[in-house]
Protein backbone atom coordinates (compact mmCIF):
# COMPACT_ATOMS: atom_id res chain seq x y z
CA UNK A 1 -11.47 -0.35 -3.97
CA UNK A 2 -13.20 -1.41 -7.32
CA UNK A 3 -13.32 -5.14 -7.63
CA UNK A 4 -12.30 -5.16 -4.12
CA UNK A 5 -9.17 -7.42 -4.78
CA UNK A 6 -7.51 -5.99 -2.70
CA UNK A 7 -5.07 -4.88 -6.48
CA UNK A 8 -5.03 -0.75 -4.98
CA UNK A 9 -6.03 1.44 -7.38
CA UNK A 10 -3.55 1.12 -10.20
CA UNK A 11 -3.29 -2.74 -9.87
CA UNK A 12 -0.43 -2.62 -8.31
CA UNK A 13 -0.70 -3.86 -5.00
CA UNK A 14 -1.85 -1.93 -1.55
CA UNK A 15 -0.89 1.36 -1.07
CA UNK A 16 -0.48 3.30 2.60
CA UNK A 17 -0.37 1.43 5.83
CA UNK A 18 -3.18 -1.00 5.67
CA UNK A 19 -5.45 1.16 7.61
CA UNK A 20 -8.12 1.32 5.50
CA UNK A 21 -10.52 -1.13 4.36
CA UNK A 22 -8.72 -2.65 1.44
CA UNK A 23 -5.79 -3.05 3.86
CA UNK A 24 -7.29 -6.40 5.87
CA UNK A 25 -6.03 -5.28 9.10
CA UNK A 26 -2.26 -5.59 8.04
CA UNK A 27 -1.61 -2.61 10.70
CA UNK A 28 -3.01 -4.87 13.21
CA UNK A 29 -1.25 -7.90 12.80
CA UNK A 30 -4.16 -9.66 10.97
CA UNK A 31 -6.14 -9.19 14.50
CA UNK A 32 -9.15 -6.97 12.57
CA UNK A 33 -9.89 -3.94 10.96
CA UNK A 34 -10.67 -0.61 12.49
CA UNK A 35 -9.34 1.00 15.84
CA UNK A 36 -9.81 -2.38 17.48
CA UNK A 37 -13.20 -1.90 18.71
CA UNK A 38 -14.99 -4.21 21.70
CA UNK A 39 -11.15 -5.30 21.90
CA UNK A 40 -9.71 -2.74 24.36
CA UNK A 41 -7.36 -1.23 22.48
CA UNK A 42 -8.50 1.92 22.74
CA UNK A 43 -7.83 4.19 19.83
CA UNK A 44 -4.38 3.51 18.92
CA UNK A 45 -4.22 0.05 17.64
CA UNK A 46 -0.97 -2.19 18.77
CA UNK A 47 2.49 -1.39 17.32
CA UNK A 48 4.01 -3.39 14.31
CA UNK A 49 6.20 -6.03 14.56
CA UNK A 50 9.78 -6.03 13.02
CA UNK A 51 8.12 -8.67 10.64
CA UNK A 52 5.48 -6.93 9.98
CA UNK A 53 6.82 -3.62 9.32
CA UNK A 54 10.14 -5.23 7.16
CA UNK A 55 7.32 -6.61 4.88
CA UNK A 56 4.66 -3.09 4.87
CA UNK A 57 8.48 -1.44 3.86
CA UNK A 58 9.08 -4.08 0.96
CA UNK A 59 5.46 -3.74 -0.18
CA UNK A 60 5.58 0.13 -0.07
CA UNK A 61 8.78 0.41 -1.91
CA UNK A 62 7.78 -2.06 -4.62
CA UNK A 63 4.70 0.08 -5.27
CA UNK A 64 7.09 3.11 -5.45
CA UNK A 65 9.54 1.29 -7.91
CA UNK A 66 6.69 0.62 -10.01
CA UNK A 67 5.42 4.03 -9.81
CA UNK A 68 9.19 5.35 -10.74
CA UNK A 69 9.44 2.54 -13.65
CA UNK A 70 5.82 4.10 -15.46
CA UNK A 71 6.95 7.98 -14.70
CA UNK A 72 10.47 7.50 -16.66
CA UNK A 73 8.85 5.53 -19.38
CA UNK A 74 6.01 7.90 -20.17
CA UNK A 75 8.98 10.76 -19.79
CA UNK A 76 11.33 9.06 -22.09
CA UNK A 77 8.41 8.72 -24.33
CA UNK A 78 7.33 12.22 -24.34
CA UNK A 79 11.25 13.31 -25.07
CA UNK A 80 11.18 10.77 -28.22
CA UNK A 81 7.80 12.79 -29.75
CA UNK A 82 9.75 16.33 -28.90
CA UNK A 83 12.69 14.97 -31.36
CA UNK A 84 10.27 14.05 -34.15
């Protein structure tokens, strides 16, 4: 993640399901990153909580909103030039 601010890699915000490094363990509850290792979890780590997962959703689908906002602009701006 350059800067590693934890910004994703448009500046947006995170992007995915917090699994990776620039996620701080959100999958997990805040309990760590990786596949919970030394902790007993095995592989899988534990499931979401309604909370949890509410909030990944909201995050997720502002990051898409923004992503649908910059796609219609630079589209309405490319249909402006073609009617020059």
């Amino acid at each position: 993640m350059p800067g590693r601010d934890n910004t994703g890699p448009l500046g947006t915000g995170p992007i995915g399901r917090g699994l990776g490094p620039c996620g701080g363990g959100m999958a997990y509850g805040g309990r760590g990153r990786g596949f919970g290792r030394g902790r007993g979890w095995g592989f899988f780590p534990p499931a979401l909580t309604p909370d949890e997962e509410k909030e990944l959703l909201n995050q997720q689908k502002s990051w898409l909103q923004k992503q649908i906002d910059a796609l219609t602009s630079r589209l309405r701006g490319l249909e402006e030039k073609e009617q020059k």
